[in-house]
N, C-alpha and C. Protein backbone atom coordinates (compact mmCIF):
# COMPACT_ATOMS: atom_id res chain seq x y z
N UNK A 1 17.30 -17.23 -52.86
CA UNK A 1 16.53 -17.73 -51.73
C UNK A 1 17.38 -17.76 -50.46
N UNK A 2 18.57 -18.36 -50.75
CA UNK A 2 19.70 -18.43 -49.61
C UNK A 2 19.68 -16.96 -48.53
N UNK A 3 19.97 -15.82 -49.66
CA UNK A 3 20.21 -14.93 -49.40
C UNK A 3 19.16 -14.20 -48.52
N UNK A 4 17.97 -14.17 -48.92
CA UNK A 4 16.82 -13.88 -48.55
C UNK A 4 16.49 -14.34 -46.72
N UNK A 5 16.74 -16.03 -46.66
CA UNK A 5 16.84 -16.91 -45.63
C UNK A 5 17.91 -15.71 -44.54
N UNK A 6 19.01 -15.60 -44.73
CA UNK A 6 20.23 -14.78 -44.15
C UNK A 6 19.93 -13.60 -43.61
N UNK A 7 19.16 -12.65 -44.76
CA UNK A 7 18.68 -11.78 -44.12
C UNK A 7 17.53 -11.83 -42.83
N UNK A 8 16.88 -12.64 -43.30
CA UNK A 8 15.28 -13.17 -42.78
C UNK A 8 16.26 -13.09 -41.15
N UNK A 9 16.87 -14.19 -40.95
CA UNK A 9 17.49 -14.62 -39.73
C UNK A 9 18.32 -13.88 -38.84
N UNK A 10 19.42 -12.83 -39.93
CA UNK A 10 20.12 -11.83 -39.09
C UNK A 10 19.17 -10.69 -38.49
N UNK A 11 18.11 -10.19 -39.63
CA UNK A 11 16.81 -9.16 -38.98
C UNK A 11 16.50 -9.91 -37.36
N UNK A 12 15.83 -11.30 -37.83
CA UNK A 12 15.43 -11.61 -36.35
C UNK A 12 16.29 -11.71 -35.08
N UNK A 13 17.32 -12.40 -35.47
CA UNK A 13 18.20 -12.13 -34.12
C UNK A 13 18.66 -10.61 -33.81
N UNK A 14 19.39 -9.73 -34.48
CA UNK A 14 19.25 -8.29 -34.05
C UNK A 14 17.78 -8.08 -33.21
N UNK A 15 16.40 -8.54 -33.32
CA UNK A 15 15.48 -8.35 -33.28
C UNK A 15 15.59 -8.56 -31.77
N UNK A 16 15.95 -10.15 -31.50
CA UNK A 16 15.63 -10.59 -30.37
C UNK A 16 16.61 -9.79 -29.18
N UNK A 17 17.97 -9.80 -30.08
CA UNK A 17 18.96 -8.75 -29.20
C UNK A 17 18.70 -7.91 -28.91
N UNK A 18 17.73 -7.38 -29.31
CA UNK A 18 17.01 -5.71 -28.72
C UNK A 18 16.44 -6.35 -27.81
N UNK A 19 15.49 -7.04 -27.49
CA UNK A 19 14.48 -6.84 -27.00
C UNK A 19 14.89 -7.67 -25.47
N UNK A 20 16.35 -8.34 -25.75
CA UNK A 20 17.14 -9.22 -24.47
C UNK A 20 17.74 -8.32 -23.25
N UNK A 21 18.16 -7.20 -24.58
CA UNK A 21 18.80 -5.73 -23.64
C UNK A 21 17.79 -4.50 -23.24
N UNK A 22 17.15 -4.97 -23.61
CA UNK A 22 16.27 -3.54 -23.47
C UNK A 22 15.12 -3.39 -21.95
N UNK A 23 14.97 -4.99 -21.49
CA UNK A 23 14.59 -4.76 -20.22
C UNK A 23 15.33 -4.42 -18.93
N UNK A 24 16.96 -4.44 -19.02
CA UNK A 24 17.77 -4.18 -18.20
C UNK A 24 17.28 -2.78 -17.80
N UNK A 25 17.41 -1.78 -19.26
CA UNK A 25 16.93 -0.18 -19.35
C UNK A 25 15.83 -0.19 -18.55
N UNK A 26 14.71 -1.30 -18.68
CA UNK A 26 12.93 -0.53 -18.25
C UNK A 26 13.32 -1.13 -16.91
N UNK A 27 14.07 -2.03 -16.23
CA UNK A 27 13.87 -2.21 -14.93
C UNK A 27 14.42 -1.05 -14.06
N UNK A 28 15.82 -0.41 -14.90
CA UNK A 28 16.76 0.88 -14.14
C UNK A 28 15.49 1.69 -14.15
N UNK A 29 14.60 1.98 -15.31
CA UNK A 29 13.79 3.25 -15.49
C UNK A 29 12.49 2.79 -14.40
N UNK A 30 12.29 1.68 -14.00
CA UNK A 30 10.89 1.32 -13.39
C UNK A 30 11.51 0.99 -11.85
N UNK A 31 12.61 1.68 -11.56
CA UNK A 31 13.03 1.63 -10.25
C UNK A 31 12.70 2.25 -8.78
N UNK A 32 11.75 2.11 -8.03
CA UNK A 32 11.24 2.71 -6.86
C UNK A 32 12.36 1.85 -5.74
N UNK A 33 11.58 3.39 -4.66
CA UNK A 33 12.25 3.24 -3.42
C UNK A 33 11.47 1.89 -2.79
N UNK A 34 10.43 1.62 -2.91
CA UNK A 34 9.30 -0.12 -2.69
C UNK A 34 10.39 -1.30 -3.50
N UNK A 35 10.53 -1.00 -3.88
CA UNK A 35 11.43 -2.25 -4.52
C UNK A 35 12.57 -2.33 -4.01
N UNK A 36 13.42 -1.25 -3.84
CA UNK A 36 14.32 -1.70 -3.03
C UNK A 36 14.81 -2.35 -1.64
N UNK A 37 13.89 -1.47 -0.85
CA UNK A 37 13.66 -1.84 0.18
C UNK A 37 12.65 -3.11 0.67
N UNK A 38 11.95 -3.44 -0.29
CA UNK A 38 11.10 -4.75 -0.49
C UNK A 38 9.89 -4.71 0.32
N UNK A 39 9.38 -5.85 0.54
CA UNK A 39 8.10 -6.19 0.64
C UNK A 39 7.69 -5.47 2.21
N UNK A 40 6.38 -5.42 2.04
CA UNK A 40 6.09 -4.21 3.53
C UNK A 40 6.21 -2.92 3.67
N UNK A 41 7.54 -2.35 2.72
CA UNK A 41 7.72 -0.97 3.36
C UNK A 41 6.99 -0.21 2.33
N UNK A 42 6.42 1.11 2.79
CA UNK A 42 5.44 2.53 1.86
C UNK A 42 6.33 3.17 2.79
N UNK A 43 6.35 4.24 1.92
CA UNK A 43 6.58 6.22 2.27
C UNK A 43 5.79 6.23 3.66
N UNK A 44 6.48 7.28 3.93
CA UNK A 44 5.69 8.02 4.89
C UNK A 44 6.04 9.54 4.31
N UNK A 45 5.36 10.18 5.91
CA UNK A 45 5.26 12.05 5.69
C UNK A 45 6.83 11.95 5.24
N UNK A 46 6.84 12.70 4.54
CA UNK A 46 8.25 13.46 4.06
C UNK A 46 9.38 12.53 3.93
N UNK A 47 8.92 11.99 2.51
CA UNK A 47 9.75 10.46 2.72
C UNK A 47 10.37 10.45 1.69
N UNK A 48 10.59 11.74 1.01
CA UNK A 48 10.74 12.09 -0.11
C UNK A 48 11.71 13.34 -0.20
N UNK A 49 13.28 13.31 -0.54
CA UNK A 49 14.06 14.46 -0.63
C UNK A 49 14.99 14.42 -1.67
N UNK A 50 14.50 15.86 -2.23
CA UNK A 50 16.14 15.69 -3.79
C UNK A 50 16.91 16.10 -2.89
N UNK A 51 18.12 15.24 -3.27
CA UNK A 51 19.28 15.70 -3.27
C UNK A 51 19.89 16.79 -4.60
N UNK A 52 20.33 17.99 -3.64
CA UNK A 52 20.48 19.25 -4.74
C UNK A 52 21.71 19.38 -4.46
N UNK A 53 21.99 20.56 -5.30
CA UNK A 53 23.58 20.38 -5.04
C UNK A 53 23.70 22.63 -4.73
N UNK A 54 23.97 23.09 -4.50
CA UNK A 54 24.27 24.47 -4.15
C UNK A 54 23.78 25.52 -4.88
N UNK A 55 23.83 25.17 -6.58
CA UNK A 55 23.14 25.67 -7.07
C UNK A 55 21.44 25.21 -7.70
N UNK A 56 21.29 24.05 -6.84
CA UNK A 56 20.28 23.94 -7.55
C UNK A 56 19.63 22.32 -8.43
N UNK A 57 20.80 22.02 -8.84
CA UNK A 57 20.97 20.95 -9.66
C UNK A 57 20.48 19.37 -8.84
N UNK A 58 19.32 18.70 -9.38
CA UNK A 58 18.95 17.85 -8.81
C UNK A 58 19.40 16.77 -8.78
N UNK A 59 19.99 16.15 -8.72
CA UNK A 59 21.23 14.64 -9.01
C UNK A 59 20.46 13.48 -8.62
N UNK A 60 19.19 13.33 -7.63
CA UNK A 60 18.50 12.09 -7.27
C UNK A 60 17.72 12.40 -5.79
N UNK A 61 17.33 11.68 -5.35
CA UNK A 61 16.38 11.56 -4.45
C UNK A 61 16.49 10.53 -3.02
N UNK A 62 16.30 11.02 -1.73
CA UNK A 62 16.47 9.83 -0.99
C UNK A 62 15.32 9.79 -0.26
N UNK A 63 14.79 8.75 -0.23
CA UNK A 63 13.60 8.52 0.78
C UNK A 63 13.91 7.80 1.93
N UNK A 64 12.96 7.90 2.31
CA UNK A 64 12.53 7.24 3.86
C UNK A 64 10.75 6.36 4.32
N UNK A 65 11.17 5.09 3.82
CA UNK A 65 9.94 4.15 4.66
C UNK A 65 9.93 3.53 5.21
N UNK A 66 8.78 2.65 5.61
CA UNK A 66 8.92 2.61 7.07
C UNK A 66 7.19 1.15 6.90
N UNK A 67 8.27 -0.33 7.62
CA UNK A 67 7.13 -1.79 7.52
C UNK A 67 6.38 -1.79 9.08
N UNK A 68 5.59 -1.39 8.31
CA UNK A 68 4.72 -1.36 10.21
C UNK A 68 4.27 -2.68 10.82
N UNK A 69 4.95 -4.01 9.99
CA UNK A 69 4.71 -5.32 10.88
C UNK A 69 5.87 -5.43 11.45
N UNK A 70 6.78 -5.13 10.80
CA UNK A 70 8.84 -5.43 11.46
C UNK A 70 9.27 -4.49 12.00
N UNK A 71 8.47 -2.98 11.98
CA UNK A 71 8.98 -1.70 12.96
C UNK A 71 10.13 -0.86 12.47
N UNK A 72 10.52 -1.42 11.08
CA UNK A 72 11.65 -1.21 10.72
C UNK A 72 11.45 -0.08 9.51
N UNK A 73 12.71 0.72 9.67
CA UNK A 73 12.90 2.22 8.67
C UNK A 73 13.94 1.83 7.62
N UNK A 74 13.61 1.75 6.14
CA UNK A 74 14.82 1.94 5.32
C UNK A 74 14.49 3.06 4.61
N UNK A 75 15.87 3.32 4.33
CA UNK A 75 16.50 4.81 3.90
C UNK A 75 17.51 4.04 2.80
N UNK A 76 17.01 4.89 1.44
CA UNK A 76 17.53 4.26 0.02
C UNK A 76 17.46 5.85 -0.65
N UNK A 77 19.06 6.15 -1.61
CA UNK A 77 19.61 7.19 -2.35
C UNK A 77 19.60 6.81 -3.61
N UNK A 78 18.31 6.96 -4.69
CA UNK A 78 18.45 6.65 -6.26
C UNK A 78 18.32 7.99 -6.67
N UNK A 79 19.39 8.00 -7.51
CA UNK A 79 20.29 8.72 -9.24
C UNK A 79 18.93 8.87 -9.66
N UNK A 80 19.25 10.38 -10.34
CA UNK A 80 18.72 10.43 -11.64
C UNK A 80 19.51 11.24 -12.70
N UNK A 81 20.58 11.44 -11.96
CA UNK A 81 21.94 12.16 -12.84
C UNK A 81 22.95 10.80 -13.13
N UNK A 82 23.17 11.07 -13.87
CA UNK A 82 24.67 10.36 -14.26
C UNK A 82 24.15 8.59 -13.85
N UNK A 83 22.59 7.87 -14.12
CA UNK A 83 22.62 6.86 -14.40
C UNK A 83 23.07 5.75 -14.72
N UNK A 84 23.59 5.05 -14.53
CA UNK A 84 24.67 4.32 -15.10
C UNK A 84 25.68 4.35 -15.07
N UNK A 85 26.48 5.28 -14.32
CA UNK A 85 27.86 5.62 -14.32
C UNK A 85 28.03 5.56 -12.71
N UNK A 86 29.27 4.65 -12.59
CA UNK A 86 29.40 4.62 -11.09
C UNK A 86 29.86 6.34 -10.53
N UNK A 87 29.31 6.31 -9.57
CA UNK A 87 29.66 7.52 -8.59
C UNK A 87 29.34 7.51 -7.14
N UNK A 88 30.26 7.97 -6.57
CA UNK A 88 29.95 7.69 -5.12
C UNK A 88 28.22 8.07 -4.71
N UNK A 89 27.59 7.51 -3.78
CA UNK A 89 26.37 8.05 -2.98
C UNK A 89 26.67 7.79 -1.65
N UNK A 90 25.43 8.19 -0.87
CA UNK A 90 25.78 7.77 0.14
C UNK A 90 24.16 7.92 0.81
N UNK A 91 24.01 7.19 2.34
CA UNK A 91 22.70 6.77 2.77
C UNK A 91 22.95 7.24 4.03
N UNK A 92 22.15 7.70 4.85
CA UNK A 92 22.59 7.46 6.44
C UNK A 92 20.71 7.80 7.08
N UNK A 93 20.38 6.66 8.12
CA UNK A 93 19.51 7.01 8.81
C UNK A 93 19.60 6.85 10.10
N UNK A 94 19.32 7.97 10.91
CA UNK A 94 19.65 7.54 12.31
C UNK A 94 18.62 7.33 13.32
N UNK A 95 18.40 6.61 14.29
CA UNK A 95 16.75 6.49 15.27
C UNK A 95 17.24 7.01 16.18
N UNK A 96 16.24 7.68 17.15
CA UNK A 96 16.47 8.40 18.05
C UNK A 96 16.26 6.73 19.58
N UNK A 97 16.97 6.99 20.27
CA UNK A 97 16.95 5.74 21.35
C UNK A 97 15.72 6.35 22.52
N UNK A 98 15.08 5.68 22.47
CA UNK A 98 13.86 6.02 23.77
C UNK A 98 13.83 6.32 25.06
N UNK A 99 13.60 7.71 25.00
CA UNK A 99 14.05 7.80 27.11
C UNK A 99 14.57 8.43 26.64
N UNK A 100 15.61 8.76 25.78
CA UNK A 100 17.08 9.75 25.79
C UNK A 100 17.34 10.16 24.58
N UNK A 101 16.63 11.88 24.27
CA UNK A 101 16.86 12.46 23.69
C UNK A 101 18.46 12.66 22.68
N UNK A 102 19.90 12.64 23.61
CA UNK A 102 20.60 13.01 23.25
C UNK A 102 21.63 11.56 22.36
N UNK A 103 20.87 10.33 22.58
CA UNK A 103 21.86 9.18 22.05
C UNK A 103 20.54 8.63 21.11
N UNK A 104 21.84 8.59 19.91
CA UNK A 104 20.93 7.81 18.69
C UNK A 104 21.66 6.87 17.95
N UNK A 105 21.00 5.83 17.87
CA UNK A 105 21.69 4.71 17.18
C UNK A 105 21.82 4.84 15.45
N UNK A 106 21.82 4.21 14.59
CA UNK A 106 21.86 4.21 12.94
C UNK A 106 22.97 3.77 12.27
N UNK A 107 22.55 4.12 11.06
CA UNK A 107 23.55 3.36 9.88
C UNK A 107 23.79 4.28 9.18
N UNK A 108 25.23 4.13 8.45
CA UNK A 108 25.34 5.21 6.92
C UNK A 108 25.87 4.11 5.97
N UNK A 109 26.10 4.26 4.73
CA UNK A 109 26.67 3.63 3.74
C UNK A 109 27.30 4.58 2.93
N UNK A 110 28.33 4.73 2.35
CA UNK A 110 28.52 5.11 1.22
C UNK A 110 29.67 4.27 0.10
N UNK A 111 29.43 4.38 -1.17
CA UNK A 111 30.15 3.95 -1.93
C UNK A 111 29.54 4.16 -3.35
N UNK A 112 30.33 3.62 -4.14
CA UNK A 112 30.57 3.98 -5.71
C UNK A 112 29.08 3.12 -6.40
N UNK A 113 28.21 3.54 -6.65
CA UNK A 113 26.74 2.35 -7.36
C UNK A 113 26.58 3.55 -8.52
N UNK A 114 25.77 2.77 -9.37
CA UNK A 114 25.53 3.07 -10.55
C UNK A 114 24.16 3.44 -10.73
N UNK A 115 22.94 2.88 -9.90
CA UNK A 115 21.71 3.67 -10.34
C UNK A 115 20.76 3.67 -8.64
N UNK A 116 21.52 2.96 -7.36
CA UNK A 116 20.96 3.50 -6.50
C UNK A 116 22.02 2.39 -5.29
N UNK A 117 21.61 3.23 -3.63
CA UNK A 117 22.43 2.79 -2.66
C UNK A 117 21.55 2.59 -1.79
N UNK A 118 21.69 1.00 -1.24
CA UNK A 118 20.51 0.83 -0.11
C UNK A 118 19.87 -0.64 -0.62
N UNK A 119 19.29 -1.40 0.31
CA UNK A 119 18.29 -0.88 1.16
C UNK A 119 19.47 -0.61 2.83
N UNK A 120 19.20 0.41 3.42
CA UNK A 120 19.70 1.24 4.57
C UNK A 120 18.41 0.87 5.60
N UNK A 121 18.89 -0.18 6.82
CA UNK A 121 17.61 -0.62 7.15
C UNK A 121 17.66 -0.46 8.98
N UNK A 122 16.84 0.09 9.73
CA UNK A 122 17.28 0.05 11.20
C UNK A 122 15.85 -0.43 11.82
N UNK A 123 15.84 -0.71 13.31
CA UNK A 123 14.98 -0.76 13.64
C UNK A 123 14.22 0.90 14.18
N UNK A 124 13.21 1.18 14.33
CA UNK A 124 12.49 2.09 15.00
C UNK A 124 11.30 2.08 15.13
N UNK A 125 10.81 0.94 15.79
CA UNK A 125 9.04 0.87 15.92
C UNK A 125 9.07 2.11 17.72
N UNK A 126 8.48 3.12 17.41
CA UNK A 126 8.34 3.86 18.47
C UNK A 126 9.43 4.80 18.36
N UNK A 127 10.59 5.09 17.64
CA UNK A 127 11.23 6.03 17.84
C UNK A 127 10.62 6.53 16.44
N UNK A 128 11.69 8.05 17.12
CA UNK A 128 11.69 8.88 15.54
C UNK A 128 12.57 8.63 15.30
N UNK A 129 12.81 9.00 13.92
CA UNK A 129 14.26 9.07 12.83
C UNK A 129 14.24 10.55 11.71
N UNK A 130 15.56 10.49 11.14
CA UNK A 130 16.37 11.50 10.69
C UNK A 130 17.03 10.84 9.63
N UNK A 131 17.13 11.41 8.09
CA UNK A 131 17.27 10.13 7.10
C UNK A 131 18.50 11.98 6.63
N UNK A 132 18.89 11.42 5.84
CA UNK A 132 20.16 12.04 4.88
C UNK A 132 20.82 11.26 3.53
N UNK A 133 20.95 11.74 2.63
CA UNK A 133 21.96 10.66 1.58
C UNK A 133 22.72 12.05 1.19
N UNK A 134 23.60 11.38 0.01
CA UNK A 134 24.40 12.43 -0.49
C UNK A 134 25.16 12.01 -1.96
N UNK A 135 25.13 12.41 -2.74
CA UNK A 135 25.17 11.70 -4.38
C UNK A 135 26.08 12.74 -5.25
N UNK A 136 27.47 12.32 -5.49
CA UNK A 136 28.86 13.23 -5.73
C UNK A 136 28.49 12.80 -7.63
N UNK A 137 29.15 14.01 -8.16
CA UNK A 137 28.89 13.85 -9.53
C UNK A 137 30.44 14.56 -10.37
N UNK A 138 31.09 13.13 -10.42
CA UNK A 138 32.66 13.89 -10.78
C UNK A 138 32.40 14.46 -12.05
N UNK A 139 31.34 14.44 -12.99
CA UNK A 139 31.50 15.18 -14.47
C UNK A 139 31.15 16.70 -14.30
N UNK A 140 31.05 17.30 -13.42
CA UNK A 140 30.90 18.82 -12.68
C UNK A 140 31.29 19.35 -11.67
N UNK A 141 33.24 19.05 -11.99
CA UNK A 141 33.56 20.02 -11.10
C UNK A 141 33.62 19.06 -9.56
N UNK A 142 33.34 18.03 -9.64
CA UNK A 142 33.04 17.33 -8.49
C UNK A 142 31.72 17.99 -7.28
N UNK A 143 30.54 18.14 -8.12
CA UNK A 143 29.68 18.53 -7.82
C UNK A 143 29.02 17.51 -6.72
N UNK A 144 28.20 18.24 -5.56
CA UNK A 144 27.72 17.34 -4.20
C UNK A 144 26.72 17.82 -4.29
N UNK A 145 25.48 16.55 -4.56
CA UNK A 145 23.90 17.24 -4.03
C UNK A 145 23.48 16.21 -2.86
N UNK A 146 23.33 17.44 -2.03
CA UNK A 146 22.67 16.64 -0.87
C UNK A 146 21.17 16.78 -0.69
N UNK A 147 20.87 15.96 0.43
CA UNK A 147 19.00 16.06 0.98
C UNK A 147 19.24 15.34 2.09
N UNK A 148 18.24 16.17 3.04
CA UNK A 148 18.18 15.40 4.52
C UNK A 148 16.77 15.97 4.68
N UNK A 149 16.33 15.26 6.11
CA UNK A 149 15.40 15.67 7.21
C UNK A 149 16.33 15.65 8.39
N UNK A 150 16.36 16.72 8.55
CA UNK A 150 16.72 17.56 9.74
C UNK A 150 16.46 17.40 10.89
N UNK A 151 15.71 17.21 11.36
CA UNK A 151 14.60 17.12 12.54
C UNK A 151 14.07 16.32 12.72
N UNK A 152 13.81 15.42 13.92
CA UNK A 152 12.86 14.34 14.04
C UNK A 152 11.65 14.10 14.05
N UNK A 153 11.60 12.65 13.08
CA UNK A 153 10.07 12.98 12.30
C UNK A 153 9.85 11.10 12.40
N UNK A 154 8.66 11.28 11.84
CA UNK A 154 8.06 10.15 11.69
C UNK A 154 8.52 8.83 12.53
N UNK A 155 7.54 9.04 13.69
CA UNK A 155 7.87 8.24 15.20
C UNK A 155 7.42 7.20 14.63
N UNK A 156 7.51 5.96 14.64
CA UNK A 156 7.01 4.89 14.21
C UNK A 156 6.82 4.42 15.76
C-alpha cells in the first residue's frame, strides 16, 4: 500500500511540474508584437518585416505599430530562430520632424535577449516613420538577418 501511495504522489507531482513549466513555453510561443508594446497599439500598412539574412534565412520579424490616442509608434524585433538563446538583436525607429524633411529624431536599441527586443517607443502623431531591426545568429557563421522600411511610411 505504502508503495503504491509513493508512486501515486511522485506521478502527481512530476505531473504538476509539467504543467508549472510548461506555460513559460505557451507564453514565449503566444508572443505578439500587441503584447509587447501593450495596450492601444495595432499594426499598421507594412508593419510587418522578416528579418532575412543574405541568403534567405528567416531569423524573426520586426514590426511597426502605432496608439492613435498617445500618437505614439513602437517598433519591437521577435526571434523565431535560435529562441531561447541569448543573441544580440537590435530595434531602431526613426520619425521624420515636421517642416523638415532632412532632420529626424528616433531611437535604436540593441543588445543580447532571448525571445524578443522592445517595446522601441517614439512619438509621431503626424509624422512619418522608418522602422529597421536586425537579429545576429552566432550558431551560423555569425549570420545577420536584417528587415527595414526604407522609405517613409505610415504618417500618423
Amino acid at each position: 500500500m505504502r508503495g503504491a501511495t509513493k508512486t501515486i504522489l511522485l506521478t502527481a507531482a512530476l505531473s504538476i511540474g509539467g504543467i508549472i513549466t510548461n506555460p513559460a513555453h505557451a507564453d514565449a510561443s503566444a508572443l505578439t508584437p500587441e503584447r509587447v508594446c501593450g495596450s492601444g497599439f495595432a499594426r499598421v500598412a507594412h508593419s510587418k518585416q522578416a528579418a532575412k539574412t543574405p541568403s534567405g534565412d528567416v531569423f524573426g520579424y520586426v514590426y511597426l505599430l502605432y496608439n492613435r490616442r498617445t500618437g505614439y509608434n513602437c517598433v519591437t524585433t521577435i526571434k523565431t530562430s535560435d529562441v531561447g538563446v541569448a543573441t544580440f538583436v537590435s530595434a531602431t525607429v526613426t520619425t521624420q520632424t515636421r517642416g523638415a524633411h532632412s532632420r529626424t529624431g528616433g531611437k535604436n536599441e540593441g543588445r543580447q535577449v532571448k525571445h524578443y527586443l522592445g517595446p522601441l517607443k517614439t512619438y509621431g502623431k503626424g509624422r512619418c516613420v522608418k522602422y529597421s531591426g536586425t537579429i545576429w545568429d552566432d550558431g551560423r557563421d555569425a549570420a545577420v538577418a536584417t528587415a527595414r522600411w526604407k522609405s517613409w511610411g505610415n504618417c500618423g
